[in-house]
PDB file of N, CA and C in Angstrom:
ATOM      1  N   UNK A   1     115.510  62.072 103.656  1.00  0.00           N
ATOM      2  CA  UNK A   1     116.150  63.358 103.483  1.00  0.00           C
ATOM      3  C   UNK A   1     115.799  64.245 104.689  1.00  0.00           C
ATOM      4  N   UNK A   2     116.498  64.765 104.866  1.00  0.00           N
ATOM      5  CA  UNK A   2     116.485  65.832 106.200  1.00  0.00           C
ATOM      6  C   UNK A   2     115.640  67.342 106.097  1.00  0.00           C
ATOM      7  N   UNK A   3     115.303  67.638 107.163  1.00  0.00           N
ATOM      8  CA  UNK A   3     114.466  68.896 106.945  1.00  0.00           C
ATOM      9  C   UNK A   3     115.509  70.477 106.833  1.00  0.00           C
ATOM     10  N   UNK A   4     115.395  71.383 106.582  1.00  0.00           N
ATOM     11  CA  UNK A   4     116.475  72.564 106.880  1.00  0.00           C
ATOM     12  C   UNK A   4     115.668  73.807 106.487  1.00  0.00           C
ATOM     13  N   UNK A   5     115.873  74.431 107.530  1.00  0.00           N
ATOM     14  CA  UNK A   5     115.816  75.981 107.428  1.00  0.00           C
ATOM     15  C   UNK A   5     116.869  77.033 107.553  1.00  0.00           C
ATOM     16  N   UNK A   6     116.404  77.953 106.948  1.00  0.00           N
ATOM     17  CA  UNK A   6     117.750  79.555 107.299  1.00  0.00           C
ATOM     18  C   UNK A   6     116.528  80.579 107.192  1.00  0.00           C
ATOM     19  N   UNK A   7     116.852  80.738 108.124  1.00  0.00           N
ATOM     20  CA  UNK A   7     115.839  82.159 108.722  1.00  0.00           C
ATOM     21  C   UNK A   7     116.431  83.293 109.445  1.00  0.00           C
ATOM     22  N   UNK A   8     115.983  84.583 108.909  1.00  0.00           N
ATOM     23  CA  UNK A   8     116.606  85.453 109.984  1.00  0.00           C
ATOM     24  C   UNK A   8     115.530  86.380 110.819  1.00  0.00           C
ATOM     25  N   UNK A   9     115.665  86.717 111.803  1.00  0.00           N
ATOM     26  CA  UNK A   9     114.545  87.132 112.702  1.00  0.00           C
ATOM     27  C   UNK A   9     115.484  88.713 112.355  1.00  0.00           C
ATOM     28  N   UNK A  10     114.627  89.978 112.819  1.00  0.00           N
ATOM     29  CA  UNK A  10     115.433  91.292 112.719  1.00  0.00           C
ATOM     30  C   UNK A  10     114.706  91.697 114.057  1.00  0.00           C
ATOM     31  N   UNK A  11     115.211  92.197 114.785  1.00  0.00           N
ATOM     32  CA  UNK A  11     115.258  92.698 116.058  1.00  0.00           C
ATOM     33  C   UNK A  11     114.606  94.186 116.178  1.00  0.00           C
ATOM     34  N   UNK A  12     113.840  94.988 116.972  1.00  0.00           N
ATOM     35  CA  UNK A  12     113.852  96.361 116.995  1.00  0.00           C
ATOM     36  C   UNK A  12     115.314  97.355 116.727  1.00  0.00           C
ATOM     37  N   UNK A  13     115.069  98.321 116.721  1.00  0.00           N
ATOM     38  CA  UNK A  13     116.985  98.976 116.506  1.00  0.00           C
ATOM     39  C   UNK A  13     117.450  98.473 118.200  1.00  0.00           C
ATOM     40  N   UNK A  14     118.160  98.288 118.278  1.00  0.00           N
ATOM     41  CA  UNK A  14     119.295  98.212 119.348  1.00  0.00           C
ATOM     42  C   UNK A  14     118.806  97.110 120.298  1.00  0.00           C
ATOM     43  N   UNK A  15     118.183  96.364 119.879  1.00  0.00           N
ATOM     44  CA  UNK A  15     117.245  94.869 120.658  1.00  0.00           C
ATOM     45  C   UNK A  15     117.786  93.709 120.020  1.00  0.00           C
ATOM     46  N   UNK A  16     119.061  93.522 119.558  1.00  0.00           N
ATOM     47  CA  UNK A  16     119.694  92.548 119.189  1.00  0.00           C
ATOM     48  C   UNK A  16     120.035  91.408 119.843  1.00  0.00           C
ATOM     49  N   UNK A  17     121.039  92.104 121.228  1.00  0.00           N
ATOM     50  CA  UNK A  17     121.376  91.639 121.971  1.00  0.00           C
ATOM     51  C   UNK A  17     120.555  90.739 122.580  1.00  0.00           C
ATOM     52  N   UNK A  18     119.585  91.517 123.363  1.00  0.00           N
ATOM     53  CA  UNK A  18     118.097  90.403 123.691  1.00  0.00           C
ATOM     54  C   UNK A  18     117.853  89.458 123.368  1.00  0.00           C
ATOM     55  N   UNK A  19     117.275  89.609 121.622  1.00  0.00           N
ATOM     56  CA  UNK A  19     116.758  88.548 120.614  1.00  0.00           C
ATOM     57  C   UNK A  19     118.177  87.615 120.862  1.00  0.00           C
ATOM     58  N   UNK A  20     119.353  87.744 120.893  1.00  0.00           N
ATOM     59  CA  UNK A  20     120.255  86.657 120.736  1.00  0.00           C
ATOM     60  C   UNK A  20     120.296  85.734 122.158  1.00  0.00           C
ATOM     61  N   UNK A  21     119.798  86.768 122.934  1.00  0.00           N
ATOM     62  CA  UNK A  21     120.016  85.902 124.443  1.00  0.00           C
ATOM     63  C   UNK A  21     118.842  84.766 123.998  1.00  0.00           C
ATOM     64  N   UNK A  22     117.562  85.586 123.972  1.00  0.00           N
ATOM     65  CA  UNK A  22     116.424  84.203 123.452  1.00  0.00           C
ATOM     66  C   UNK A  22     116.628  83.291 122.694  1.00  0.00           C
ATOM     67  N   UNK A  23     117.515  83.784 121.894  1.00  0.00           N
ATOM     68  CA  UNK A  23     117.323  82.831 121.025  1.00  0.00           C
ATOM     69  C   UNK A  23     118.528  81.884 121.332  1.00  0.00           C
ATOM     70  N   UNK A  24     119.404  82.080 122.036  1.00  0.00           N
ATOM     71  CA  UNK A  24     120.497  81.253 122.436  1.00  0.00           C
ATOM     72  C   UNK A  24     119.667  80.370 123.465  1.00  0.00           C
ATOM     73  N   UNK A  25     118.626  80.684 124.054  1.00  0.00           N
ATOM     74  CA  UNK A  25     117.631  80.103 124.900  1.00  0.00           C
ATOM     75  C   UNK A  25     117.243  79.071 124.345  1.00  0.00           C
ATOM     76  N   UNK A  26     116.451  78.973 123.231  1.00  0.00           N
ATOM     77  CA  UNK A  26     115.938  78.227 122.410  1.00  0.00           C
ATOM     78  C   UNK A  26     116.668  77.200 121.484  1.00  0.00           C
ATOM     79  N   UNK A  27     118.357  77.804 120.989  1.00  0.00           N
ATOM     80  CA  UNK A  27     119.305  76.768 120.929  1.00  0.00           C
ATOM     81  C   UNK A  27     119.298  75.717 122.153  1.00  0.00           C
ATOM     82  N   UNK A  28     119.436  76.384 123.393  1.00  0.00           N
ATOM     83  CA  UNK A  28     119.843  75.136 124.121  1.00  0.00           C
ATOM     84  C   UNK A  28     119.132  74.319 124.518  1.00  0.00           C
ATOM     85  N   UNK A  29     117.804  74.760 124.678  1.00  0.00           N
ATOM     86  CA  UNK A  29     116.299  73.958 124.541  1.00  0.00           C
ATOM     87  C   UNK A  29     115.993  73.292 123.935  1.00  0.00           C
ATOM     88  N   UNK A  30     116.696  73.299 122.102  1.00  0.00           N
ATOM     89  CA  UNK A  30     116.938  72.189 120.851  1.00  0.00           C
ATOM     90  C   UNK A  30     117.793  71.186 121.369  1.00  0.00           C
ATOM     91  N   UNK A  31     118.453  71.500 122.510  1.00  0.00           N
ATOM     92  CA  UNK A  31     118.944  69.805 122.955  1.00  0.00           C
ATOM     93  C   UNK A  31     118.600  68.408 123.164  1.00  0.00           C
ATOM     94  N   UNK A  32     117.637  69.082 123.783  1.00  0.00           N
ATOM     95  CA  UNK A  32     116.358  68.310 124.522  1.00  0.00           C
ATOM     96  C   UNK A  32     115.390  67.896 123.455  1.00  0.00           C
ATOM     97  N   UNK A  33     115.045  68.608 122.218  1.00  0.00           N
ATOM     98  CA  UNK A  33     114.152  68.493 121.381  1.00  0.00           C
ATOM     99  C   UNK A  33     114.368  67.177 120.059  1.00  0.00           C
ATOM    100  N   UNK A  34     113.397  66.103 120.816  1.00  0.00           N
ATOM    101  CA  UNK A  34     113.528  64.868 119.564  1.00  0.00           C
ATOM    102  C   UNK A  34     113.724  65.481 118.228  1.00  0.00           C
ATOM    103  N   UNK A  35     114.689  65.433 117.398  1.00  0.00           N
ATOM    104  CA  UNK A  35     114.327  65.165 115.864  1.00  0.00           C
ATOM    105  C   UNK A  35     114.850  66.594 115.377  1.00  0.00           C
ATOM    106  N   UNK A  36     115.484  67.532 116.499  1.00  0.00           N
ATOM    107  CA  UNK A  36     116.860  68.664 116.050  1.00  0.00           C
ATOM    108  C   UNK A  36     117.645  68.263 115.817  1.00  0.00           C
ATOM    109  N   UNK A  37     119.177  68.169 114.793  1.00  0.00           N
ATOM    110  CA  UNK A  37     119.656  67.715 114.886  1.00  0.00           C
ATOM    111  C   UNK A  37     120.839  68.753 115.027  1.00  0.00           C
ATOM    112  N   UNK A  38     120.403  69.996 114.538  1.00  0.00           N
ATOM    113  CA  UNK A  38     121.252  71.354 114.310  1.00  0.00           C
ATOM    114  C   UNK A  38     120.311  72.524 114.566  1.00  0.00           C
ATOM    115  N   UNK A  39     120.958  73.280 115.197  1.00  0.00           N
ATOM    116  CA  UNK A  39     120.355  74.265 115.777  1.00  0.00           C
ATOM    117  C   UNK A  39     121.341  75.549 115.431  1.00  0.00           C
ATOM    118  N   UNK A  40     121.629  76.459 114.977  1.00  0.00           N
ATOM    119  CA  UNK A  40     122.399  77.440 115.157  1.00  0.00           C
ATOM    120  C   UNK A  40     122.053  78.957 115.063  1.00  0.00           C
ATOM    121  N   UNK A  41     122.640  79.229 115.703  1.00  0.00           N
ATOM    122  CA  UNK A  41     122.050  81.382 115.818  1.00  0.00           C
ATOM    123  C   UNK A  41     123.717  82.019 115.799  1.00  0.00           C
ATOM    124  N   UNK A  42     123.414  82.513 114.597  1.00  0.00           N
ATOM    125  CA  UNK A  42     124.206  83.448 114.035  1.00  0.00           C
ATOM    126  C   UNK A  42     123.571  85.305 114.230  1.00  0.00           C
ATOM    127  N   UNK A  43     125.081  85.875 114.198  1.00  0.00           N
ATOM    128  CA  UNK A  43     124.371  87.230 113.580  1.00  0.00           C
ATOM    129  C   UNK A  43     125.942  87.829 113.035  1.00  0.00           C
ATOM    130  N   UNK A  44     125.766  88.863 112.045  1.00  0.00           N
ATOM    131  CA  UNK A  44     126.832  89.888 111.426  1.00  0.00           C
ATOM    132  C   UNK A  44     126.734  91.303 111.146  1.00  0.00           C
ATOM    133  N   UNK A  45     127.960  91.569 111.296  1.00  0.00           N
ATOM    134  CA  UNK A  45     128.034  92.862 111.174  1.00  0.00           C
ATOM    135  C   UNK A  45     127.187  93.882 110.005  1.00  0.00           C
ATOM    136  N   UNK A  46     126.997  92.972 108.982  1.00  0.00           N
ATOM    137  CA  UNK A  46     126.261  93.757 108.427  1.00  0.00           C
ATOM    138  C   UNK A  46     124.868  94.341 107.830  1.00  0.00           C
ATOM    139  N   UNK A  47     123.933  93.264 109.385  1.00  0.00           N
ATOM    140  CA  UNK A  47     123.008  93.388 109.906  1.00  0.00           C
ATOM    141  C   UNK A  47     122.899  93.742 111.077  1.00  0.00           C
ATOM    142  N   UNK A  48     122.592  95.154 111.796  1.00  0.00           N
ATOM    143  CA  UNK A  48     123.267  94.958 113.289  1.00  0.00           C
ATOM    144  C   UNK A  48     121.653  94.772 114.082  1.00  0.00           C
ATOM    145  N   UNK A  49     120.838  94.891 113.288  1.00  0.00           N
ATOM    146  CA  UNK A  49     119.371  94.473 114.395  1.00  0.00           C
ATOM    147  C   UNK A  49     119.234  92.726 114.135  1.00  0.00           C
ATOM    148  N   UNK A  50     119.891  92.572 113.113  1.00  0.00           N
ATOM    149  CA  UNK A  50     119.637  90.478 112.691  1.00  0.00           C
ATOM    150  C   UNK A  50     120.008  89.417 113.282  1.00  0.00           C
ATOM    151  N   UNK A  51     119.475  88.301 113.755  1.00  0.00           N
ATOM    152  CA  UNK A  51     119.781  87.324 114.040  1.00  0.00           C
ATOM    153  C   UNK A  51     119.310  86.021 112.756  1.00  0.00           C
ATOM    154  N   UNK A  52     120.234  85.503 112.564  1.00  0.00           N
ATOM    155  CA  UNK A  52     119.937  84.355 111.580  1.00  0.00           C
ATOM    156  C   UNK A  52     120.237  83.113 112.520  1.00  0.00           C
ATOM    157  N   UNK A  53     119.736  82.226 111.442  1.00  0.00           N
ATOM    158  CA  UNK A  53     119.251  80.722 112.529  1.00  0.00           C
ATOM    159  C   UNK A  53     119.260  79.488 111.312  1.00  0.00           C
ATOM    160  N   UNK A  54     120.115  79.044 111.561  1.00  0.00           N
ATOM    161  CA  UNK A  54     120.244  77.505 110.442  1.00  0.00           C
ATOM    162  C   UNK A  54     119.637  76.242 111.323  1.00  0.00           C
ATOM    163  N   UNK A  55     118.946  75.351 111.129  1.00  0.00           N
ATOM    164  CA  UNK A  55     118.592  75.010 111.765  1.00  0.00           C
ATOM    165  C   UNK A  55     118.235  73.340 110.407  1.00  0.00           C
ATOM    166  N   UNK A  56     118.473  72.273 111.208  1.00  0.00           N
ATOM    167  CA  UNK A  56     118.147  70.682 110.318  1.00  0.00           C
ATOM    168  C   UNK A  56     117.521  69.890 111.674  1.00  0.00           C
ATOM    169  N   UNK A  57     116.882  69.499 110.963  1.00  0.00           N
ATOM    170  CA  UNK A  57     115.531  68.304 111.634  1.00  0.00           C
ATOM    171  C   UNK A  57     115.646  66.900 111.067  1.00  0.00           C
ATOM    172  N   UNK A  58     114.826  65.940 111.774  1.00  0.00           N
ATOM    173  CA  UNK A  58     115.152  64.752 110.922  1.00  0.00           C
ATOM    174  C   UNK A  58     114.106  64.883 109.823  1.00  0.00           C
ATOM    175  N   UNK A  59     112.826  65.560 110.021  1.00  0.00           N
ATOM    176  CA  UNK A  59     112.057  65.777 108.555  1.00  0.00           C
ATOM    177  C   UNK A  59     111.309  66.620 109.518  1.00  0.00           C
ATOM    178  N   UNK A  60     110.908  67.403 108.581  1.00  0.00           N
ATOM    179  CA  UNK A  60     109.260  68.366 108.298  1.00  0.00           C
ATOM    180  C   UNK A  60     108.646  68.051 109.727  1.00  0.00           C
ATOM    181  N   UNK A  61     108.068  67.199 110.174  1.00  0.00           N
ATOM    182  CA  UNK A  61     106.946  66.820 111.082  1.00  0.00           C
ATOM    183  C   UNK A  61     107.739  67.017 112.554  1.00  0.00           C
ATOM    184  N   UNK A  62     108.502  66.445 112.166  1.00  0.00           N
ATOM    185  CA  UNK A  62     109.557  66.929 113.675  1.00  0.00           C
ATOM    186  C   UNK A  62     109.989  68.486 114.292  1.00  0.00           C
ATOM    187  N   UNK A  63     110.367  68.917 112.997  1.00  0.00           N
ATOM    188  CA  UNK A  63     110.160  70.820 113.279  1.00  0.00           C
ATOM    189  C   UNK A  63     108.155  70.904 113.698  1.00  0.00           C
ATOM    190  N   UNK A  64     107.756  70.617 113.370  1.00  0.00           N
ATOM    191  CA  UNK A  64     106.373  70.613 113.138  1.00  0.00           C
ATOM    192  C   UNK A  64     105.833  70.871 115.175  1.00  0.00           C
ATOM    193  N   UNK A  65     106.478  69.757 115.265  1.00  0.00           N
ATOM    194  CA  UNK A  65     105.739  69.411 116.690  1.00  0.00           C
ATOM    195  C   UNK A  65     106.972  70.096 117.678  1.00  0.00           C
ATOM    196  N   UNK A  66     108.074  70.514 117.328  1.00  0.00           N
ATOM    197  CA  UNK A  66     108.801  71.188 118.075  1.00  0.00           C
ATOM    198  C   UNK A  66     107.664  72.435 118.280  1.00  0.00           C
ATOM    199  N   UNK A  67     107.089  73.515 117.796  1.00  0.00           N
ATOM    200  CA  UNK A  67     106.524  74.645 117.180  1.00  0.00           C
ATOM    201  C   UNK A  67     105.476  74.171 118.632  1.00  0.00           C
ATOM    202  N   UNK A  68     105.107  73.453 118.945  1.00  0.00           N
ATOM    203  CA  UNK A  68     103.724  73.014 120.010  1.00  0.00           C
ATOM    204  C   UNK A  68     104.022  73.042 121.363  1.00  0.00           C
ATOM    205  N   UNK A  69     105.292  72.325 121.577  1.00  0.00           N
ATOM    206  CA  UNK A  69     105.750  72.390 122.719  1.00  0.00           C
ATOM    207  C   UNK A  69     105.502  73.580 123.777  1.00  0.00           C
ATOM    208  N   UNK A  70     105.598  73.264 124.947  1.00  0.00           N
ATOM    209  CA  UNK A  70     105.522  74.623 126.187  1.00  0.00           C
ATOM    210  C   UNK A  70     106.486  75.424 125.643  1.00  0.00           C
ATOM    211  N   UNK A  71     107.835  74.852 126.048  1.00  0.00           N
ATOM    212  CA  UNK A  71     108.770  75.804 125.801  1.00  0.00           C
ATOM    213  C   UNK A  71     109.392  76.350 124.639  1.00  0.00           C
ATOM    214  N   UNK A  72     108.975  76.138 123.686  1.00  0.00           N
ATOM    215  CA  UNK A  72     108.847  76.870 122.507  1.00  0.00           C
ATOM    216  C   UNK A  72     107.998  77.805 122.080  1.00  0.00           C
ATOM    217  N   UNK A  73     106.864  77.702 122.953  1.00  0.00           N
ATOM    218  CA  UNK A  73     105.418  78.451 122.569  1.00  0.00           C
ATOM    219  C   UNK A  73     106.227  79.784 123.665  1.00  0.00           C
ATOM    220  N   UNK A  74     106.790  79.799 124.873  1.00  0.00           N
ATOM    221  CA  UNK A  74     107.125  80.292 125.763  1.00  0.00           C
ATOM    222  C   UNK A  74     108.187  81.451 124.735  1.00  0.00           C
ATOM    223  N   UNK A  75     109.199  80.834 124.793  1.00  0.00           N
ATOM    224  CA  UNK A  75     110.454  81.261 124.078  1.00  0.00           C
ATOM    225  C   UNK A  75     109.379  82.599 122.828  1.00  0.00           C
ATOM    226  N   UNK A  76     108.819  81.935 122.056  1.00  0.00           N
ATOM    227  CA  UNK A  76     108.453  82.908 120.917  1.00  0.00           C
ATOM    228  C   UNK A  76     107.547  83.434 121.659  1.00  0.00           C
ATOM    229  N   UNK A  77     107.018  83.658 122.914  1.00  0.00           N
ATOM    230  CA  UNK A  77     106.302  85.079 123.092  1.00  0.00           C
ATOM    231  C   UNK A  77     107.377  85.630 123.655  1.00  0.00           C
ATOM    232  N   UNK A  78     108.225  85.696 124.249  1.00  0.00           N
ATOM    233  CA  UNK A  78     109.268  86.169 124.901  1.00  0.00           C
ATOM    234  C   UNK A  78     109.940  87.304 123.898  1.00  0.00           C
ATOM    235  N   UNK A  79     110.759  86.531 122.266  1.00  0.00           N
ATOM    236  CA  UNK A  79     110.778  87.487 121.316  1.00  0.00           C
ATOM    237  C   UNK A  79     110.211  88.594 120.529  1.00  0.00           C
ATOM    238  N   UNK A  80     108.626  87.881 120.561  1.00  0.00           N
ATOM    239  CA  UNK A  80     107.469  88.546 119.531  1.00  0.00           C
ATOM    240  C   UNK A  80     107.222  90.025 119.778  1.00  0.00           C
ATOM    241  N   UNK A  81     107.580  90.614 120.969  1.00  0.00           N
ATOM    242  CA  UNK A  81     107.604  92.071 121.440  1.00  0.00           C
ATOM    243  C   UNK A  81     108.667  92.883 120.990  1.00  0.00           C
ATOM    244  N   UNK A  82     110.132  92.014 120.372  1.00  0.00           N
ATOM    245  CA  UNK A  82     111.055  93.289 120.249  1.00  0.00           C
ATOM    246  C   UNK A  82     111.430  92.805 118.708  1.00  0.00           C
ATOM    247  N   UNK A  83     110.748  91.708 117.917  1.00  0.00           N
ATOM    248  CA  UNK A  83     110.487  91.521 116.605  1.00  0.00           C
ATOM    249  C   UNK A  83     109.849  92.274 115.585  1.00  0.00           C
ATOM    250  N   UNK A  84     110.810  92.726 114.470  1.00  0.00           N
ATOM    251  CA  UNK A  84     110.587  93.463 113.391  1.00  0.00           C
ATOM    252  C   UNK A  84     109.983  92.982 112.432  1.00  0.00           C
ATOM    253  N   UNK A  85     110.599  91.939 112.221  1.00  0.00           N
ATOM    254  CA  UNK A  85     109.961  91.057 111.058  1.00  0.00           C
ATOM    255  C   UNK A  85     110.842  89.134 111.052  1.00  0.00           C
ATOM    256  N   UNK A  86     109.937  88.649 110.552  1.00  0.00           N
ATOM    257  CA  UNK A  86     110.871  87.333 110.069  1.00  0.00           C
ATOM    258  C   UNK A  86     110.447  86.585 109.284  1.00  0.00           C
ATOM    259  N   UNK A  87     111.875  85.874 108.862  1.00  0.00           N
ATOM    260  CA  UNK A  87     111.823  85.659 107.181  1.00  0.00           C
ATOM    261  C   UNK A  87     112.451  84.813 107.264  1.00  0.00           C
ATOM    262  N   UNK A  88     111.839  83.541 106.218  1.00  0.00           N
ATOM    263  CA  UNK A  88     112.172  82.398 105.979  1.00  0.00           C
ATOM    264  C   UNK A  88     113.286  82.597 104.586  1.00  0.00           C
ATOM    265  N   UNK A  89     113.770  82.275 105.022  1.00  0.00           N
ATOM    266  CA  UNK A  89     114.802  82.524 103.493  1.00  0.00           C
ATOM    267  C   UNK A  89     115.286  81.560 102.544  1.00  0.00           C
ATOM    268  N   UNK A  90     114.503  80.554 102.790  1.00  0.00           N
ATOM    269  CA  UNK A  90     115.293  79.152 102.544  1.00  0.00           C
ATOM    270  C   UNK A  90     114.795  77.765 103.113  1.00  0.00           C
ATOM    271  N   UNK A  91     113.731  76.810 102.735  1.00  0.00           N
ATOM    272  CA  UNK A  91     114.065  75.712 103.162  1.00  0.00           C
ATOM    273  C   UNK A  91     114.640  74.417 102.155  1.00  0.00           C
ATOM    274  N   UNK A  92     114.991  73.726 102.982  1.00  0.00           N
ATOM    275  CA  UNK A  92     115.901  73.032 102.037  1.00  0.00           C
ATOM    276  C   UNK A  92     115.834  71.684 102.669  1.00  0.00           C
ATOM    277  N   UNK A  93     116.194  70.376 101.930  1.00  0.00           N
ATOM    278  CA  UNK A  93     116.606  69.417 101.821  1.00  0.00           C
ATOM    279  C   UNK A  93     117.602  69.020 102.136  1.00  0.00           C
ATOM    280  N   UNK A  94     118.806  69.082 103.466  1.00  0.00           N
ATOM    281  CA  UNK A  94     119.452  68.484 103.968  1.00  0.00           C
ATOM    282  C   UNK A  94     119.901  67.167 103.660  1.00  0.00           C
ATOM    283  N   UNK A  95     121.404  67.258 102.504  1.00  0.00           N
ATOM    284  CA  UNK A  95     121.888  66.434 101.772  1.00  0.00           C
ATOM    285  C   UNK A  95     122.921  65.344 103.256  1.00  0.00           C
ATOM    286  N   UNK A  96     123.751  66.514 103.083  1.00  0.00           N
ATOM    287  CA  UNK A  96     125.139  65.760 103.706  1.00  0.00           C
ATOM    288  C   UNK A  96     125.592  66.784 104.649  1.00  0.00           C
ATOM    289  N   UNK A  97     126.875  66.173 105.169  1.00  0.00           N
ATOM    290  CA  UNK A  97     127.365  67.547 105.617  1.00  0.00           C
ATOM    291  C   UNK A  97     128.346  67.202 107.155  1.00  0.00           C
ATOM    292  N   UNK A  98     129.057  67.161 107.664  1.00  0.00           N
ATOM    293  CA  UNK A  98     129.423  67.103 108.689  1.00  0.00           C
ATOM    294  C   UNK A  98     128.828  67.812 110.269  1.00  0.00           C
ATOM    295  N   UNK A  99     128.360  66.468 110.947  1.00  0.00           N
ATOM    296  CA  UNK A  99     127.918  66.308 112.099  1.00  0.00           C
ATOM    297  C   UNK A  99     126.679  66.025 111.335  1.00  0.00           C
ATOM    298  N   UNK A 100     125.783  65.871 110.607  1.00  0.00           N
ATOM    299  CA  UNK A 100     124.532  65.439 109.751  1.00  0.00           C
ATOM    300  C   UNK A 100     124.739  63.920 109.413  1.00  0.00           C
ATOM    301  N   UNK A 101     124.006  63.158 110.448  1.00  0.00           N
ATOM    302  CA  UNK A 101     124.047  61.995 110.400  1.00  0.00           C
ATOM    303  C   UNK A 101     123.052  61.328 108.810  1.00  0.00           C
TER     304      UNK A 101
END
């Protein structure tokens, strides 16, 4: 069974933009990363400091050791200065799903 998160990070007021550039950083850095299989950064209108992030692994241990890496350790100090709060909202068990091998 697959690993899955939904998380949303909230930004300082008007530091959205930023947080999305990083974090679009860190999407494309999940390319490269064994055992991502989905990576995504969302945000909506009716959060305007929020960025949300869906994200499937091949299991637990693989998100695990992503978290260690340089450029992940890099990436989250980069955010941690214009971060309000963040919140796990959800992990889950990654059934099925299209592009979910």
């Amino acid at each position: 069974m697959k690993y899955g998160l939904y998380g949303k990070l909230v930004a300082a007021e008007g530091k959205r933009t930023q947080l999305a550039e990083i974090m679009t950083n860190v999407a494309s850095f999940m390319n490269e990363v064994e055992g991502c299989e989905l990576y995504i950064v969302n945000q909506t209108d009716e959060e305007p400091d929020a960025i949300c992030v869906f994200e499937v692994w091949k299991d637990a241990e693989a998100h695990q050791s992503s978290l260690s890496l340089e450029t992940t350790r890099n990436l989250i100090a980069q955010a941690k200065p214009i971060l309000e709060d963040v919140q796990r909202i959800h992990t889950l068990e990654t059934v099925a799903g299209k592009g979910i091998n």
